[in-house]
N, C-alpha and C. Protein backbone atom coordinates (compact mmCIF):
# COMPACT_ATOMS: atom_id res chain seq x y z
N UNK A 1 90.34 181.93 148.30
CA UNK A 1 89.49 181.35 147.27
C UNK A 1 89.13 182.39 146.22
N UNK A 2 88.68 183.58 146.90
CA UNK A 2 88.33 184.69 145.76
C UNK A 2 89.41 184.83 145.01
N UNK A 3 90.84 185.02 145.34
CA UNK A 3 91.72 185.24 144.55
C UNK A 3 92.05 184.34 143.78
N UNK A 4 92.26 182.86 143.49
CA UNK A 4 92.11 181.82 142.90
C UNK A 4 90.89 181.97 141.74
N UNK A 5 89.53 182.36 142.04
CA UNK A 5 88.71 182.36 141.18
C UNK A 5 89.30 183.67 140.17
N UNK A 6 89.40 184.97 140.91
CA UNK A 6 90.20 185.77 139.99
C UNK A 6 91.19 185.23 138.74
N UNK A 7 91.90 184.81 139.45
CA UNK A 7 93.35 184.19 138.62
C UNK A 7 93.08 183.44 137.69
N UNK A 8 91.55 182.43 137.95
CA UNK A 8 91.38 181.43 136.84
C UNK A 8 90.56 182.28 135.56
N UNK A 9 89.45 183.36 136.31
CA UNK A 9 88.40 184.51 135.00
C UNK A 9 89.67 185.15 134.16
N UNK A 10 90.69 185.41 134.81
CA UNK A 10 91.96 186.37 134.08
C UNK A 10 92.62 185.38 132.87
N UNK A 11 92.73 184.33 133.68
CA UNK A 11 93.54 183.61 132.73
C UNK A 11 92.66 183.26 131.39
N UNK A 12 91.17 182.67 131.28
CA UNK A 12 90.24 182.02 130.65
C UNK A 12 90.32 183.37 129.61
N UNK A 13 90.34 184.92 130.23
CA UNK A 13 90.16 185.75 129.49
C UNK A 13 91.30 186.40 128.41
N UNK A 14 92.49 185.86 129.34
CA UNK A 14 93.76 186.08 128.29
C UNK A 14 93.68 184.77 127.52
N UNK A 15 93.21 183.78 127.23
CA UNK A 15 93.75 183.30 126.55
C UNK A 15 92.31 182.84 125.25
N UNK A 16 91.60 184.12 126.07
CA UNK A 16 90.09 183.86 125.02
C UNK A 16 90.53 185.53 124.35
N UNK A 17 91.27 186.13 123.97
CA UNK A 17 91.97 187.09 123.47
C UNK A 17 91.34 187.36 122.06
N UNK A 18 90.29 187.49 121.53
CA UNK A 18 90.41 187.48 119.84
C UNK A 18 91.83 188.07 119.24
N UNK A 19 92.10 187.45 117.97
CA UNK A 19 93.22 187.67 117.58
C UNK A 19 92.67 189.19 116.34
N UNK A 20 92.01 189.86 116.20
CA UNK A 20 91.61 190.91 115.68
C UNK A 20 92.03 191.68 117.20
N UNK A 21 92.52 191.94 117.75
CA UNK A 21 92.75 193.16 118.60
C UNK A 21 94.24 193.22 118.52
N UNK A 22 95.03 192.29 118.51
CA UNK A 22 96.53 192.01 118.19
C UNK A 22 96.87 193.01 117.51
N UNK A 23 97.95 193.49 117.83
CA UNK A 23 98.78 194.37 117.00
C UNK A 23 99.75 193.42 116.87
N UNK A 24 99.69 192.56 115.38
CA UNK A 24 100.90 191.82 114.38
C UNK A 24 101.62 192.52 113.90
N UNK A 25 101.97 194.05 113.48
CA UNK A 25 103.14 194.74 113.43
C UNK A 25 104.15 194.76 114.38
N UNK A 26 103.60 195.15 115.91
CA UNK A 26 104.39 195.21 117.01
C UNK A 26 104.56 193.62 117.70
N UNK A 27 103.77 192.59 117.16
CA UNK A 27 104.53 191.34 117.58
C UNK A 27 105.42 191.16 116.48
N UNK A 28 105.67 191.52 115.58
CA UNK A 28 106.92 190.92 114.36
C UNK A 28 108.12 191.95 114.90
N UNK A 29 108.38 192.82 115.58
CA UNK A 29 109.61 193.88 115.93
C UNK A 29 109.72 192.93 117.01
N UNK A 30 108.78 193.07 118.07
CA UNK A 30 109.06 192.06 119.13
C UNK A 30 109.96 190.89 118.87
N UNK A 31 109.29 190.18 118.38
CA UNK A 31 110.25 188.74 117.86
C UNK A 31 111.02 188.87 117.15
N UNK A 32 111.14 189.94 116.32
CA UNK A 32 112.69 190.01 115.39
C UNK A 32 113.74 190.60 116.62
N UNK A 33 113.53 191.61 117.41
CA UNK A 33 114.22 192.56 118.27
C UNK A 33 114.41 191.17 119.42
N UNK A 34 113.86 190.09 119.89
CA UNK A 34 113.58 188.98 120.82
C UNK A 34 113.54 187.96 120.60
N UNK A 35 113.61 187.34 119.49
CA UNK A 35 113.58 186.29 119.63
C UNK A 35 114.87 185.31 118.31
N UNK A 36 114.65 186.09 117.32
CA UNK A 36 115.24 185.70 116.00
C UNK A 36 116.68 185.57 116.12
N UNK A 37 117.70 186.35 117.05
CA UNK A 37 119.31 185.71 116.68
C UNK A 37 118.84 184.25 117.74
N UNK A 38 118.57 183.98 118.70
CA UNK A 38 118.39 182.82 119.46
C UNK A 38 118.17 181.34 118.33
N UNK A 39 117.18 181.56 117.92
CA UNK A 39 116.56 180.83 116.66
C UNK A 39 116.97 180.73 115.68
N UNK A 40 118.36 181.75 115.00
CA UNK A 40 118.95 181.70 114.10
C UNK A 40 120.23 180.76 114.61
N UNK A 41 120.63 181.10 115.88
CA UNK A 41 121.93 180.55 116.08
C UNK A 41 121.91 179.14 116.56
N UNK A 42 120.22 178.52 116.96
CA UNK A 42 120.15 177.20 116.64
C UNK A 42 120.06 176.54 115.09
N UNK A 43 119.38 177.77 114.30
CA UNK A 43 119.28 176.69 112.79
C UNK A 43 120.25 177.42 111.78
N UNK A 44 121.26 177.40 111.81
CA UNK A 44 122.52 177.36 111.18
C UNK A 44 121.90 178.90 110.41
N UNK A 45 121.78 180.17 111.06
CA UNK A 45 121.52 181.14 110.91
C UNK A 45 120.08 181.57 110.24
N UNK A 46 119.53 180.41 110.01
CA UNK A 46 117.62 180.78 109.35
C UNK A 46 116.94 181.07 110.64
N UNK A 47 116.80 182.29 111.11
CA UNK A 47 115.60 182.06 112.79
C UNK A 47 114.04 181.59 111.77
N UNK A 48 113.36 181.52 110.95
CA UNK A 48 112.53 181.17 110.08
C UNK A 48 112.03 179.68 110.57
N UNK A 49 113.44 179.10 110.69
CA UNK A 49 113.58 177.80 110.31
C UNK A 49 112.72 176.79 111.83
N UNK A 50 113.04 177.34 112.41
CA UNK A 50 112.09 177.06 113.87
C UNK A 50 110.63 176.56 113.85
N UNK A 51 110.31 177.84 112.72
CA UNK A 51 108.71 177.33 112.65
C UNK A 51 108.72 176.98 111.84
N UNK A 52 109.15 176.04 110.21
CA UNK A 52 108.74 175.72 109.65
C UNK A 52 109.14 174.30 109.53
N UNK A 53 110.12 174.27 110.51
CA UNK A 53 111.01 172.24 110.56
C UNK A 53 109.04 171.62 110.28
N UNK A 54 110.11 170.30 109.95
CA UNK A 54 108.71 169.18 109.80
C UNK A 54 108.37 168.67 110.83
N UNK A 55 109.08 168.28 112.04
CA UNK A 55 108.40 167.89 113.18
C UNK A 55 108.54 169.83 114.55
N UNK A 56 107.72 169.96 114.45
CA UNK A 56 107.68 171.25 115.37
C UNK A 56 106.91 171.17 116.99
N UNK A 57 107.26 171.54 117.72
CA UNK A 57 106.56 171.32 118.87
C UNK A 57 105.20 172.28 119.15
N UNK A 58 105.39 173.22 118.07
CA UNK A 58 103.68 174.19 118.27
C UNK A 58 103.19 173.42 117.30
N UNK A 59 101.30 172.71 117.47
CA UNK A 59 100.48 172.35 116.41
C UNK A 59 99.16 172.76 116.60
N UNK A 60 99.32 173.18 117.63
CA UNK A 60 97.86 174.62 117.75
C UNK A 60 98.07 176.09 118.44
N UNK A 61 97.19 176.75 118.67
CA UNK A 61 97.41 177.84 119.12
C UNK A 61 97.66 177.51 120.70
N UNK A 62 96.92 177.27 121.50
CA UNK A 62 97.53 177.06 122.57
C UNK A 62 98.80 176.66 122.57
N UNK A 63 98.93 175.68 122.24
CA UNK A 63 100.61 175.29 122.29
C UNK A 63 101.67 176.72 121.84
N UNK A 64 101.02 177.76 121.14
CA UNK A 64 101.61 178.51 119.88
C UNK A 64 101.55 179.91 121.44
N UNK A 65 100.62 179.71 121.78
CA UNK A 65 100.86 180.74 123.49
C UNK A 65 101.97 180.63 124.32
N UNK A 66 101.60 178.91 124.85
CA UNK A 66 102.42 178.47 125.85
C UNK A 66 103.92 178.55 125.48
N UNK A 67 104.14 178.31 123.97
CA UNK A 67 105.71 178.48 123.79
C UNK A 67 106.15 179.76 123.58
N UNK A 68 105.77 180.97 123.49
CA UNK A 68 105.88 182.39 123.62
C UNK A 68 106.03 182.53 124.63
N UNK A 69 105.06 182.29 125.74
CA UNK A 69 105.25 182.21 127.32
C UNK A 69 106.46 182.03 127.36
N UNK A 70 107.10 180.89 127.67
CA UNK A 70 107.95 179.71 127.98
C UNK A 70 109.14 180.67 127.69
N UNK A 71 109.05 181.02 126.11
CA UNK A 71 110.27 181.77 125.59
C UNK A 71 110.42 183.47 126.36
N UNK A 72 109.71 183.73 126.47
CA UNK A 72 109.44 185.53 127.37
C UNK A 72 109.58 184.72 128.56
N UNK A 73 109.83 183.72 129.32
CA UNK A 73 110.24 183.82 130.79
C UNK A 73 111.17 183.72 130.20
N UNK A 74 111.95 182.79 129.80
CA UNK A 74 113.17 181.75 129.53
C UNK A 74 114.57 183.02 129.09
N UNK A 75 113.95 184.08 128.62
CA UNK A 75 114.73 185.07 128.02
C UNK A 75 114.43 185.98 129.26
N UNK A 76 113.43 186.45 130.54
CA UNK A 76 113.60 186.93 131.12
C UNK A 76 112.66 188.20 130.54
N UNK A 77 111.82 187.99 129.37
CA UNK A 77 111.40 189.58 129.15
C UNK A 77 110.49 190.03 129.90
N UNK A 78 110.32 191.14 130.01
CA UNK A 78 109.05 192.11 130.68
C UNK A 78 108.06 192.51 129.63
N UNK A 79 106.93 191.84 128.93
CA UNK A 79 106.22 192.03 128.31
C UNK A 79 104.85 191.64 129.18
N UNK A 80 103.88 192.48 128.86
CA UNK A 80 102.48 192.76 129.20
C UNK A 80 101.51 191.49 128.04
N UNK A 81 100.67 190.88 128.70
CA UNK A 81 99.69 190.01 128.08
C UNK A 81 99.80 190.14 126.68
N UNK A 82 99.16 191.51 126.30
CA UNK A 82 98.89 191.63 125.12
C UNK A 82 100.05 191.65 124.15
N UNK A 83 101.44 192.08 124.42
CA UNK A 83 102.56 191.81 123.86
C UNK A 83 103.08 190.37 123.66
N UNK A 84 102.50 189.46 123.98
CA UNK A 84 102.69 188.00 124.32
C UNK A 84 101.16 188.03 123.07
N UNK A 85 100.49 188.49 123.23
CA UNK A 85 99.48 187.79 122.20
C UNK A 85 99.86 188.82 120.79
N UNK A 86 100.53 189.78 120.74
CA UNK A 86 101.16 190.39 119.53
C UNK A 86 101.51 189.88 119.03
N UNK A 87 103.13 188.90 119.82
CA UNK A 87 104.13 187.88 119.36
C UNK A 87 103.46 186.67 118.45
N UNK A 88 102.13 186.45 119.40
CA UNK A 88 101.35 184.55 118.77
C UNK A 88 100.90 185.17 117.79
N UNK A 89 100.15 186.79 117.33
CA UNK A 89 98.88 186.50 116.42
C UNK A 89 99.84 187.05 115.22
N UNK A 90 101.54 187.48 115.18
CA UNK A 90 102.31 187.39 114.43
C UNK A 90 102.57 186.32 113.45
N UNK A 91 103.45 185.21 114.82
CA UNK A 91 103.76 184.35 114.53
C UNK A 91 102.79 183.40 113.84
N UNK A 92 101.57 183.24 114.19
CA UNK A 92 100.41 182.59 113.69
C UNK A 92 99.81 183.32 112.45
N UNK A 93 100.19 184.45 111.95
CA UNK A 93 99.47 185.11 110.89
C UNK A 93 100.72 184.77 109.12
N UNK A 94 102.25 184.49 110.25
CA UNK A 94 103.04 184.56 109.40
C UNK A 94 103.56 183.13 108.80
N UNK A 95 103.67 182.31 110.42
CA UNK A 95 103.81 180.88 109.94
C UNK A 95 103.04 179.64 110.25
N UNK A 96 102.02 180.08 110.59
CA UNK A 96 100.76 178.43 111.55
C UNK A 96 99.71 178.92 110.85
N UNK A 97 99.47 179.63 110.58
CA UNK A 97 98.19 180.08 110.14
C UNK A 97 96.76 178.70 110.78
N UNK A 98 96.93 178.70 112.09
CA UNK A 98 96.17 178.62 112.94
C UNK A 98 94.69 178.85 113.04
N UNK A 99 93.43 178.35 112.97
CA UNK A 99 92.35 178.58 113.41
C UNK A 99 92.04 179.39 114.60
N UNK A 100 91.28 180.57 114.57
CA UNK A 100 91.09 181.41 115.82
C UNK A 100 89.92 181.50 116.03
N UNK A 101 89.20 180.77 115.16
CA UNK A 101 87.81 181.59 115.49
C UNK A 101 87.04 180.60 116.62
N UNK A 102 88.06 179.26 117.17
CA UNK A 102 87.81 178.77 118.01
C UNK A 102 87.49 178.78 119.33
């Protein structure tokens, strides 16, 4: 049970992350170095084009986590929390421009 309660304070706390601690330099290398030929070689070479289609599957920040997640298993990477919130407060600074102060 203690460890369960752990797991849930950890999680509540990664994902209560302010996006002022993010390093958005080192999430944009990240995702260019990780993520961008994948994304290019679905949209006829724009990786851009992912986040800006008209129907998109991220429409908040959570969602804008969980699919970073999803994509860092799915690719197999070894990135640390905060490299996963580099990637979102990138991606969210560059193309969602997302509400954080939520």
């Amino acid at each position: 049970m203690k460890s369960l309660t752990f797991a849930v304070i950890a999680l509540f706390q990664f994902l209560t992350i302010p996006h002022s601690f993010a390093d958005t330099s080192r999430g944009a290398k990240l995702e260019s170095d990780n993520c961008s030929a994948c994304h290019a070689a679905r949209f006829n070479g724009d990786s851009s084009a992912i986040y800006l289609r008209e129907h998109r599957r991220v429409n908040n920040r959570n969602q804008l986590i969980s699919q970073v997640k999803f994509c860092k298993n799915s690719l197999g990477l070894v990135w640390f929390d905060e490299q996963v919130m580099d990637v979102v407060e990138h991606l969210n600074k560059r193309y969602y421009q997302f509400d954080t102060s939520k």
